[in-house]
C-alpha atoms as a PDB file:
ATOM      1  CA  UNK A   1     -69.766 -56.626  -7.790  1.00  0.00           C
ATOM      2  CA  UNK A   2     -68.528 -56.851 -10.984  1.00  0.00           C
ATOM      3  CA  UNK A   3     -65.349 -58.825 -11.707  1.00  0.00           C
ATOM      4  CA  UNK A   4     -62.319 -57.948 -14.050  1.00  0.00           C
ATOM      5  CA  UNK A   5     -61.735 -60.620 -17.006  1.00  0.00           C
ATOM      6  CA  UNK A   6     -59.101 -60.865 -19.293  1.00  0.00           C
ATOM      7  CA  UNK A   7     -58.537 -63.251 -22.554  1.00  0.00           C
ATOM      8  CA  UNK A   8     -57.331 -63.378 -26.023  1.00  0.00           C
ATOM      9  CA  UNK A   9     -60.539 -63.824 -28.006  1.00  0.00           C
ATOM     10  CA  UNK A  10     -61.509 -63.583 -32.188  1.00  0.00           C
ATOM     11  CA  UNK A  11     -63.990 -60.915 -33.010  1.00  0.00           C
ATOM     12  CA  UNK A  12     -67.359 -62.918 -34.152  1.00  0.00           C
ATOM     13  CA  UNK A  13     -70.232 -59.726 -35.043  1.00  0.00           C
ATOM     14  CA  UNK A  14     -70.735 -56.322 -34.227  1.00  0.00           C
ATOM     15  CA  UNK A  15     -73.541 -54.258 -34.292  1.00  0.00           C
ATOM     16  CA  UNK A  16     -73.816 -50.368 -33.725  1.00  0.00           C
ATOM     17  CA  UNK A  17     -75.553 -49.198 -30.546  1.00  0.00           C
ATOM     18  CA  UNK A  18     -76.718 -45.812 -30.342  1.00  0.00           C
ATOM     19  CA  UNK A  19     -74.256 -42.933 -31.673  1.00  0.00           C
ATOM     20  CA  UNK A  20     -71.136 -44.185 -30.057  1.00  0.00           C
ATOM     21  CA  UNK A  21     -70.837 -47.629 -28.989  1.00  0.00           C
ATOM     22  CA  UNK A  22     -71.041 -51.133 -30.841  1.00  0.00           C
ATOM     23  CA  UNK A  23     -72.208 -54.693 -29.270  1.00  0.00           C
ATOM     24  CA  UNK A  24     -69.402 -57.051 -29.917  1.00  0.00           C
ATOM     25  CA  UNK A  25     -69.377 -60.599 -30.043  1.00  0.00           C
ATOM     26  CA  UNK A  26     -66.435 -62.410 -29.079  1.00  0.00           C
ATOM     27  CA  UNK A  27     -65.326 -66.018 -28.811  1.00  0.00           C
ATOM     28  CA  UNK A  28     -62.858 -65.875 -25.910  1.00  0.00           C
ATOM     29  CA  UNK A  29     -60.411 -68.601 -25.050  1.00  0.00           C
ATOM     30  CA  UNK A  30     -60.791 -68.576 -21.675  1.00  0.00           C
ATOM     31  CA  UNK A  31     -64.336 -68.121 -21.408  1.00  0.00           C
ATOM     32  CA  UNK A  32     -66.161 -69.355 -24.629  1.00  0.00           C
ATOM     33  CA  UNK A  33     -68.884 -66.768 -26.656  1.00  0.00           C
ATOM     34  CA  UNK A  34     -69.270 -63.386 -24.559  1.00  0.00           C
ATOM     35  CA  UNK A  35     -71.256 -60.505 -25.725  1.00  0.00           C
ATOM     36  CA  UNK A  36     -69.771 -57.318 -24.638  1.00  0.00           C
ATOM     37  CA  UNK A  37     -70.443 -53.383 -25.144  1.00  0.00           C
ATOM     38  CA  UNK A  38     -67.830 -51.035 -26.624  1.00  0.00           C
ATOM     39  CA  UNK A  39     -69.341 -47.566 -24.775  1.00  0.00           C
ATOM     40  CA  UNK A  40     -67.657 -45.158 -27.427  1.00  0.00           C
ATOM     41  CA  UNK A  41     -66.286 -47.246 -29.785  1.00  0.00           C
ATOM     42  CA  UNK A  42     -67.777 -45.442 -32.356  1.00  0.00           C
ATOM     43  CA  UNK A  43     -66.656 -41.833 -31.083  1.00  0.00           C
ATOM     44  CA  UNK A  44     -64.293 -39.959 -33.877  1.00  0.00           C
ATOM     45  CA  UNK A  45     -60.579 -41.022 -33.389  1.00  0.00           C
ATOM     46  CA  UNK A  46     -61.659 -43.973 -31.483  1.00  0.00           C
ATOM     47  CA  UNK A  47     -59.158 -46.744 -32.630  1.00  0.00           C
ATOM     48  CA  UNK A  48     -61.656 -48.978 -30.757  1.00  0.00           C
ATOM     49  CA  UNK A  49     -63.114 -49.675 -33.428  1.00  0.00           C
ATOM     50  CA  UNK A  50     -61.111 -51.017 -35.871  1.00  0.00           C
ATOM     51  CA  UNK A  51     -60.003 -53.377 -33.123  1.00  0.00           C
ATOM     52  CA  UNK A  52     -63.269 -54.827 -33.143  1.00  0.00           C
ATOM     53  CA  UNK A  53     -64.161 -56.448 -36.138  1.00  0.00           C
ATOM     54  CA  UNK A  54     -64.655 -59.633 -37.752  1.00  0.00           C
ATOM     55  CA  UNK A  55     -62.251 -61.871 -37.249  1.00  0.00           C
ATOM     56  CA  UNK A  56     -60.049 -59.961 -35.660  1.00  0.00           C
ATOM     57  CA  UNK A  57     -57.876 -61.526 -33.016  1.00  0.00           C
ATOM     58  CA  UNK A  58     -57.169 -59.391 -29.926  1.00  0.00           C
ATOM     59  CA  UNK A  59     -56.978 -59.475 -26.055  1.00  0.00           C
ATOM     60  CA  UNK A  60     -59.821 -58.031 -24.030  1.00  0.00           C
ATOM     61  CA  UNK A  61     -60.362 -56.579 -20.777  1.00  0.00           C
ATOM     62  CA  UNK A  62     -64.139 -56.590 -19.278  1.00  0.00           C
ATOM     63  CA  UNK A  63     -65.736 -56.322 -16.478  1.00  0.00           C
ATOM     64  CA  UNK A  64     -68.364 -59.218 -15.901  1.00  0.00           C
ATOM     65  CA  UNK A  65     -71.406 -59.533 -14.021  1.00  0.00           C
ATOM     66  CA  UNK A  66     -73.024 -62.747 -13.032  1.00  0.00           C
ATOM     67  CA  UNK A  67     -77.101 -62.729 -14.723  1.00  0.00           C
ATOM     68  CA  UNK A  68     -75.898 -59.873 -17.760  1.00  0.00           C
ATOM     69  CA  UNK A  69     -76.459 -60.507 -20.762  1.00  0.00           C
ATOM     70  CA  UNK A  70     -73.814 -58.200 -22.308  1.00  0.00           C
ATOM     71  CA  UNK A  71     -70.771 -57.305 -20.380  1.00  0.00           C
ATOM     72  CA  UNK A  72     -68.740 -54.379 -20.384  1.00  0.00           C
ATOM     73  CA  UNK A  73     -65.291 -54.074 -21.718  1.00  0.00           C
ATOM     74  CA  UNK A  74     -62.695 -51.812 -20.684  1.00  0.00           C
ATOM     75  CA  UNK A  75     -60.117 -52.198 -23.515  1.00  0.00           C
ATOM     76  CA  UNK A  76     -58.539 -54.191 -26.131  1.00  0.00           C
ATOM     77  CA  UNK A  77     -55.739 -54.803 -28.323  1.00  0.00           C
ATOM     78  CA  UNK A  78     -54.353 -56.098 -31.512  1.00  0.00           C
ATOM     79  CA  UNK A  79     -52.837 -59.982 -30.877  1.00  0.00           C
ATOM     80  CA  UNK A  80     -52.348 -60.757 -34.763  1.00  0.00           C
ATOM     81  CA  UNK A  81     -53.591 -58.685 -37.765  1.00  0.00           C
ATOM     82  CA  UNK A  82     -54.858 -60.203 -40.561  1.00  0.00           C
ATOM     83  CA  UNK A  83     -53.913 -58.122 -43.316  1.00  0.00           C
ATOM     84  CA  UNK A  84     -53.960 -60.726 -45.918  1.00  0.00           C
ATOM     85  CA  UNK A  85     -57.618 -61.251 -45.587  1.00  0.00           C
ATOM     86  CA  UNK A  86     -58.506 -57.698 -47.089  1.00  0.00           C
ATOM     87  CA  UNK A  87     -56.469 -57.911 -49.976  1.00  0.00           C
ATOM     88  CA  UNK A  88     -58.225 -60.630 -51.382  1.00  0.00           C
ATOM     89  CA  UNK A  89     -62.161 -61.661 -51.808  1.00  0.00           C
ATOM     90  CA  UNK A  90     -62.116 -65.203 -51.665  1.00  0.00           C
ATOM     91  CA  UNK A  91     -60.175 -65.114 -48.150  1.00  0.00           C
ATOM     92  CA  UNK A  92     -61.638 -62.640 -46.644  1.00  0.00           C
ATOM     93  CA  UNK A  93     -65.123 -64.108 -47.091  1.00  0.00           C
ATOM     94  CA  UNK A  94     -63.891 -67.662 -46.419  1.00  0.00           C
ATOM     95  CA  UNK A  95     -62.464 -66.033 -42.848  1.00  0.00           C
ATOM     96  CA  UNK A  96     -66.450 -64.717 -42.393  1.00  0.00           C
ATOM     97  CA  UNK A  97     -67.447 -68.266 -42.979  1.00  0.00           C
ATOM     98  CA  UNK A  98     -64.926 -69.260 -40.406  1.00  0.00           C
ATOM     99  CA  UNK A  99     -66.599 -67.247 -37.538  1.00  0.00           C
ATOM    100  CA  UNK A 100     -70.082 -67.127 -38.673  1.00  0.00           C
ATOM    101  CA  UNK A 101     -70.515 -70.730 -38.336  1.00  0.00           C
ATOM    102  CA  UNK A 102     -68.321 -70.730 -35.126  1.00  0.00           C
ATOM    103  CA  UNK A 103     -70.953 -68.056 -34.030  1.00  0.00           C
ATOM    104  CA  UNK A 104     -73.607 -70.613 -34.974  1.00  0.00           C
ATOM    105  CA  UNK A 105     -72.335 -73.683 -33.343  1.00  0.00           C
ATOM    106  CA  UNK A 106     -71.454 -72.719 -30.050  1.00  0.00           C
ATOM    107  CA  UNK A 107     -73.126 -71.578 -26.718  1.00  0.00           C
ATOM    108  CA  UNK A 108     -72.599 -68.467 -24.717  1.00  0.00           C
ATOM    109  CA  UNK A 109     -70.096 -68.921 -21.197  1.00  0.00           C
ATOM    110  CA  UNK A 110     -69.053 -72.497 -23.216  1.00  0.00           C
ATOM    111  CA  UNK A 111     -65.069 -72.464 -22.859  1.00  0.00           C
ATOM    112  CA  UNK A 112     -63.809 -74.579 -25.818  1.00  0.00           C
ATOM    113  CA  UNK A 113     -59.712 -73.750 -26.313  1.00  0.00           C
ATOM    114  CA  UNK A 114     -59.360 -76.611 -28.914  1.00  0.00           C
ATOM    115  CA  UNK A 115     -61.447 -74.614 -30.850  1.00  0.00           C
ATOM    116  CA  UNK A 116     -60.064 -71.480 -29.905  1.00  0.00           C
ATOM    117  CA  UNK A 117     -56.964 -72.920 -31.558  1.00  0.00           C
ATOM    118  CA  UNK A 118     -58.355 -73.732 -34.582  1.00  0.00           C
ATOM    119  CA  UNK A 119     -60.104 -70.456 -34.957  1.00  0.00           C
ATOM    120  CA  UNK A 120     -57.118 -68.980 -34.813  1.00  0.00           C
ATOM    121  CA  UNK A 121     -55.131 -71.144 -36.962  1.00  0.00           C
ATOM    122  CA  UNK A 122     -57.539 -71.231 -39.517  1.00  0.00           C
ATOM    123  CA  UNK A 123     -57.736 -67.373 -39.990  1.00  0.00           C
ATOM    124  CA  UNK A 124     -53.809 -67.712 -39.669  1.00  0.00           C
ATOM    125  CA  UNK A 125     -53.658 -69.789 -42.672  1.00  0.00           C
ATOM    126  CA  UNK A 126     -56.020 -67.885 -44.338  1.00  0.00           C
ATOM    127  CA  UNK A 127     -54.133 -65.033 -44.494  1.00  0.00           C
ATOM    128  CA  UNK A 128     -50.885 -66.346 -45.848  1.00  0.00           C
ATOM    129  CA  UNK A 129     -50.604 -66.387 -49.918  1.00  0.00           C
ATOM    130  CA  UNK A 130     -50.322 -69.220 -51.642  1.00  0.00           C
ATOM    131  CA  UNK A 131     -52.930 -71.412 -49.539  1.00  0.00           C
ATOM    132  CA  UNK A 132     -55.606 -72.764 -51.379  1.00  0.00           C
ATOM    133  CA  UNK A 133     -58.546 -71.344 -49.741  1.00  0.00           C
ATOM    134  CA  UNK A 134     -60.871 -73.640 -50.517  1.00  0.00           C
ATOM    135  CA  UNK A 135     -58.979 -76.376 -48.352  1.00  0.00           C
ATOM    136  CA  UNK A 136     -58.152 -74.467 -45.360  1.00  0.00           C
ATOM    137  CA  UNK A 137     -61.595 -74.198 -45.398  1.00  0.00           C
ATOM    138  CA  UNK A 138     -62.760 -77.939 -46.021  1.00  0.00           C
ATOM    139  CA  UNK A 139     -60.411 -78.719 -42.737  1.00  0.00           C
ATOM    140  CA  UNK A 140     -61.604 -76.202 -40.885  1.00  0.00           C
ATOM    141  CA  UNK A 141     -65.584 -77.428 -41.389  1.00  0.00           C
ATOM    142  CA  UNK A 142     -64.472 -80.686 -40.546  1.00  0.00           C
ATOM    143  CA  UNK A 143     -62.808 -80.080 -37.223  1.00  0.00           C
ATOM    144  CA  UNK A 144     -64.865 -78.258 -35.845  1.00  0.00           C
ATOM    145  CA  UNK A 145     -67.719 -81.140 -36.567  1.00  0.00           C
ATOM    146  CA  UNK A 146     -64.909 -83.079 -34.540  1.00  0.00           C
ATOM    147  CA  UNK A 147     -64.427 -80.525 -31.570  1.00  0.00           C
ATOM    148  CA  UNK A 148     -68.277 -80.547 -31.406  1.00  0.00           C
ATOM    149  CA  UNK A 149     -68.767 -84.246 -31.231  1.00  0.00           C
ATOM    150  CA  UNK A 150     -69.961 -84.721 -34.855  1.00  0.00           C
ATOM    151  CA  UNK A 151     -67.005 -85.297 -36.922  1.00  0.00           C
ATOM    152  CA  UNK A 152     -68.389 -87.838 -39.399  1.00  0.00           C
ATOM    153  CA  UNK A 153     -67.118 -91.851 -39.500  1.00  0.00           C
ATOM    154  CA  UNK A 154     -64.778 -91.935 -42.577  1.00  0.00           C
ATOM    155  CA  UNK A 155     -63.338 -95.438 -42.575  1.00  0.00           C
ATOM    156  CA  UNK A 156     -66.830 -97.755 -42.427  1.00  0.00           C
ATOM    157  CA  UNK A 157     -70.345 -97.375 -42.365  1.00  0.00           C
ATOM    158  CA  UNK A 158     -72.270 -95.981 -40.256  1.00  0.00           C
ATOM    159  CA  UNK A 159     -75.049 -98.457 -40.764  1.00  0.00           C
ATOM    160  CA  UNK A 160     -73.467-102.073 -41.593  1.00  0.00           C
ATOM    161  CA  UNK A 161     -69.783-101.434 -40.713  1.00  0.00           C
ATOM    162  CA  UNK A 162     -68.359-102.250 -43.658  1.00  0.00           C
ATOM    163  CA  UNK A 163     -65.217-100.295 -44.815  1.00  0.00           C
ATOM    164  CA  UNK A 164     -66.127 -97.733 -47.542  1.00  0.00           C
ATOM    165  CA  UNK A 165     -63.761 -97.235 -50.862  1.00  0.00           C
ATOM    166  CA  UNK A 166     -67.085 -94.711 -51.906  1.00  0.00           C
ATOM    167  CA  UNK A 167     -69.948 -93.315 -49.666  1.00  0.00           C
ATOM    168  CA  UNK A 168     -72.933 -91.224 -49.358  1.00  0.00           C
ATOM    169  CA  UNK A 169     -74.570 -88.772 -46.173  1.00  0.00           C
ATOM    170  CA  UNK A 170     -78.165 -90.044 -45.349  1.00  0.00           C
ATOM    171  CA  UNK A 171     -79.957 -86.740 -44.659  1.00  0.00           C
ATOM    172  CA  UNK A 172     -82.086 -89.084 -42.547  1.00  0.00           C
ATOM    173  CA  UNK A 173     -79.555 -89.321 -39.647  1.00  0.00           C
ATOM    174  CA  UNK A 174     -76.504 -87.682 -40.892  1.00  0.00           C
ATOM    175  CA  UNK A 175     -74.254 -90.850 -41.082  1.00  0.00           C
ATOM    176  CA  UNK A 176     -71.823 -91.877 -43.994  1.00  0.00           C
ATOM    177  CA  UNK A 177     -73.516 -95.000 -45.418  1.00  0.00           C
ATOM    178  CA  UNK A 178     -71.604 -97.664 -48.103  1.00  0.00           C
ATOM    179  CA  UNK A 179     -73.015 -98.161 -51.583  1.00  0.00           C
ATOM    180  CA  UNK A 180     -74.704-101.431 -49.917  1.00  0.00           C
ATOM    181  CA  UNK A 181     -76.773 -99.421 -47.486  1.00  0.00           C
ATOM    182  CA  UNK A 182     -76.993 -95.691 -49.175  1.00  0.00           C
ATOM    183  CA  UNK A 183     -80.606 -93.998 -50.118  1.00  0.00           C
ATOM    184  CA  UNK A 184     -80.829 -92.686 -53.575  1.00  0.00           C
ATOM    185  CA  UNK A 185     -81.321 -89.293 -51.840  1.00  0.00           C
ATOM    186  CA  UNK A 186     -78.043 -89.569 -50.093  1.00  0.00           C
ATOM    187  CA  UNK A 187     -75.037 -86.440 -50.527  1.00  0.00           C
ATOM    188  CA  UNK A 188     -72.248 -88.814 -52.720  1.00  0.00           C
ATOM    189  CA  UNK A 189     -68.859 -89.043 -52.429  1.00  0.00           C
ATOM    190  CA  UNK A 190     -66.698 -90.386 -54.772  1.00  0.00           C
ATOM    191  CA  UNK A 191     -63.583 -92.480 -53.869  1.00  0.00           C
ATOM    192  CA  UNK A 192     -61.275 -89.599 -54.699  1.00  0.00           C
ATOM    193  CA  UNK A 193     -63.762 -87.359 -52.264  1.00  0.00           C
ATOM    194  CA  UNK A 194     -63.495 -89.611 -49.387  1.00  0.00           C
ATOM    195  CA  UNK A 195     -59.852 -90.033 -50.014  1.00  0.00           C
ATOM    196  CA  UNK A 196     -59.285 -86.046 -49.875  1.00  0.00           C
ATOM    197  CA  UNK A 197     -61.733 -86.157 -46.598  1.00  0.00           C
ATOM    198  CA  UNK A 198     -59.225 -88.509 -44.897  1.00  0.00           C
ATOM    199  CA  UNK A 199     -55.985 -86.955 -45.466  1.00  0.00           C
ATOM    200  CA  UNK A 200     -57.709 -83.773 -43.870  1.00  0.00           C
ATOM    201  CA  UNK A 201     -58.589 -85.617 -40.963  1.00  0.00           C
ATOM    202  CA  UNK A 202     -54.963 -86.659 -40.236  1.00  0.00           C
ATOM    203  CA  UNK A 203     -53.028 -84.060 -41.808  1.00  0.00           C
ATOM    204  CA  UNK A 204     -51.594 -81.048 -39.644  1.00  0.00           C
ATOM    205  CA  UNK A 205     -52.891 -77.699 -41.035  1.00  0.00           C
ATOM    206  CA  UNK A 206     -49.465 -76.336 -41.615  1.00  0.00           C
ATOM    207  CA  UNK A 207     -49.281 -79.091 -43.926  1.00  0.00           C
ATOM    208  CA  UNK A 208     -52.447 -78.608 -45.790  1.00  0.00           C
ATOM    209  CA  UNK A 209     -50.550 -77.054 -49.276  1.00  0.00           C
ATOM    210  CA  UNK A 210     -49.291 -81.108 -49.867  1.00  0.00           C
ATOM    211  CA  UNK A 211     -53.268 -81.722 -50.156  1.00  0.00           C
ATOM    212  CA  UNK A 212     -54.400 -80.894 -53.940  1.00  0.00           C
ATOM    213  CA  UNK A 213     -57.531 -82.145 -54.827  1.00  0.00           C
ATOM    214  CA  UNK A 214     -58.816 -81.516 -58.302  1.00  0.00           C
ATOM    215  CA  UNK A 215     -61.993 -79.221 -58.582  1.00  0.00           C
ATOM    216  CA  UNK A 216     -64.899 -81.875 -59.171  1.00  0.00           C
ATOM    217  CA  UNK A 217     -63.474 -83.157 -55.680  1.00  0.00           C
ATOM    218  CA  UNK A 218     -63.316 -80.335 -53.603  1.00  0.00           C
ATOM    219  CA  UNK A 219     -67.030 -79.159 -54.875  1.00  0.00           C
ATOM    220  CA  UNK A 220     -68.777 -82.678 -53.540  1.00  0.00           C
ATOM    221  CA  UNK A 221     -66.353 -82.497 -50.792  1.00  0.00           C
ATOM    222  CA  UNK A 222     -67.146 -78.752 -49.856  1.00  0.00           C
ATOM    223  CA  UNK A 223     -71.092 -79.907 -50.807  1.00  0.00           C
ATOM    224  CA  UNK A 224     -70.465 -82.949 -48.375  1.00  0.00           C
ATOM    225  CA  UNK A 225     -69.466 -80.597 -45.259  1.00  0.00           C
ATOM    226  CA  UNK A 226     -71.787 -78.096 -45.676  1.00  0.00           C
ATOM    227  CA  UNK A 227     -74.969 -80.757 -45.378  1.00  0.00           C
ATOM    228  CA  UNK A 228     -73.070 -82.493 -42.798  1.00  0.00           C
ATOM    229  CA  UNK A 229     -72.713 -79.336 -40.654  1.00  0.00           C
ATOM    230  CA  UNK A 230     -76.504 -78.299 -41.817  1.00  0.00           C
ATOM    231  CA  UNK A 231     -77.730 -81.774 -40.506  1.00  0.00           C
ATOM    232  CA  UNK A 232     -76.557 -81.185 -37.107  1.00  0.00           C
ATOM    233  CA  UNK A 233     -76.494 -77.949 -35.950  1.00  0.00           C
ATOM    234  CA  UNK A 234     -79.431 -75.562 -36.423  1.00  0.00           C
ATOM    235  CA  UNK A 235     -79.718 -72.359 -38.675  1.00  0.00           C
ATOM    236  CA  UNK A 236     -76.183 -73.342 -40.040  1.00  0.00           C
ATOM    237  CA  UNK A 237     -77.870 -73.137 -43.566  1.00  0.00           C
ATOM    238  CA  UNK A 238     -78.677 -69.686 -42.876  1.00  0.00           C
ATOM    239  CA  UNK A 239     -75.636 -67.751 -42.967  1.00  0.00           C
ATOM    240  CA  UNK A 240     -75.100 -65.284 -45.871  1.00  0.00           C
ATOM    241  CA  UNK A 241     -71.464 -65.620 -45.682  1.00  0.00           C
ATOM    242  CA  UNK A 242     -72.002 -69.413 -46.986  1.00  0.00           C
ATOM    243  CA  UNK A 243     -74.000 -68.021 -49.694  1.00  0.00           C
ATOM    244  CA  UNK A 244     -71.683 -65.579 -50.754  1.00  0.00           C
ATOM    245  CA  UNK A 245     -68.865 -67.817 -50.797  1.00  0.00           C
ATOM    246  CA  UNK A 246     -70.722 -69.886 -52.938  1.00  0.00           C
ATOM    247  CA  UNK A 247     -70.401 -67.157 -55.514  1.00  0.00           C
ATOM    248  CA  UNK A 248     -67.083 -66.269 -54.877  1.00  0.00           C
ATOM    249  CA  UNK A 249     -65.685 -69.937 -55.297  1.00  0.00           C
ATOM    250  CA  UNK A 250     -67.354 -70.938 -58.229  1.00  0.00           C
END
């Protein structure tokens, strides 16, 4: 028998199904990444869906099976709207960054609330004005390296120990070597880079508008994460919405 699930979740991809419904992707709090289908969604007058979009935040009701793929949901509803986010290009597309590479780095039925808090957070200070997008966005890429078990060494390195006032990523195993130990191939960060890295690691994100790096610094910095996050977890370099944010931030 089916059983009746609730949780708040953020609205990863959706996909039209037939004439009327959509297959939604959602990473739930409770529950980690569940695939459900909308039957009707797509109906006229449905307000279904506009509920379920990317990166909506909501509450769902579904009815789970054990073995199913895709799951059926019953309803949903609004918990925070992000109206900010369609007002302006460069966070709206930083937001589909945001859950894209969520979408990419974590398994179905794989409950992670940490991350369901910074999800949420993120998108939350992505819609406010004033932010500076590009940031938000550099903490967000490195915390969720963190949640995942990735986050990269910042204070020595990874290969003699040393402490680092400069550094560079080996591509050959992903760690943050000193000038001592780095490849000539390596992903470099300057001092003010690695500086900028470390007051994002220990910084609150309601804090994040006292971090102002200059623009040479957040491009190797932003250049830095990407690899980092390409390095370790597969198909990451694939995602359009990296691409296009690429064109929208430079």
């Amino acid at each position: 028998m089916p059983t009746p699930l609730s949780s708040d979740a953020v609205v990863l991809r959706v996909i039209n199904y037939s004439d009327t419904s959509l297959i939604v992707r959602l990473f739930t709090e409770q529950f980690g990444k569940v695939t459900v289908i909308a039957k009707g969604a797509r109906r006229p007058k449905q307000a279904t869906a506009g509920l379920l979009q990317p990166p909506n935040h909501i509450t769902v009701w579904y009815q789970h099976k054990e073995g199913r793929d895709i799951q059926t949901l019953i309803k949903s509803e609004f918990v925070e709207r992000y109206a900010g986010l369609t007002a302006d290009l460069a966070r709206s597309t930083a937001a589909m960054v945001a859950v894209e590479m969520l979408d990419r780095a974590v398994h179905d039925y794989d409950p992670h609330p940490l991350l369901f808090r910074l999800i949420t957070a993120t998108l939350r200070q992505l819609n406010q004005t004033g932010r500076d997008v590009a940031v938000v966005l550099h903490f967000y890429q490195l915390h969720l390296a963190r949640q995942l078990g990735f986050g990269p060494r910042l204070s020595s390195c990874g290969q003699c120990g040393r402490p680092m006032n400069k550094a560079s990523l080996d591509m050959s195993n992903g760690s943050l070597l000193c000038d001592r130990c780095r490849t000539q191939e390596g992903i470099r960060l300057g001092r003010p880079s690695l500086e900028h890295l470390r007051n994002l690691d220990r910084t609150h994100i309601s804090k994040l508008d006292e971090i102002q790096p200059n623009d040479k610094t957040k491009k190797e910095v932003e250049n830095f994460l990407l690899n980092h996050l390409y390095f370790h977890v597969d198909g990451m370099s694939n995602l359009k919405s990296i691409k296009f944010w690429r064109q929208v931030a430079a």
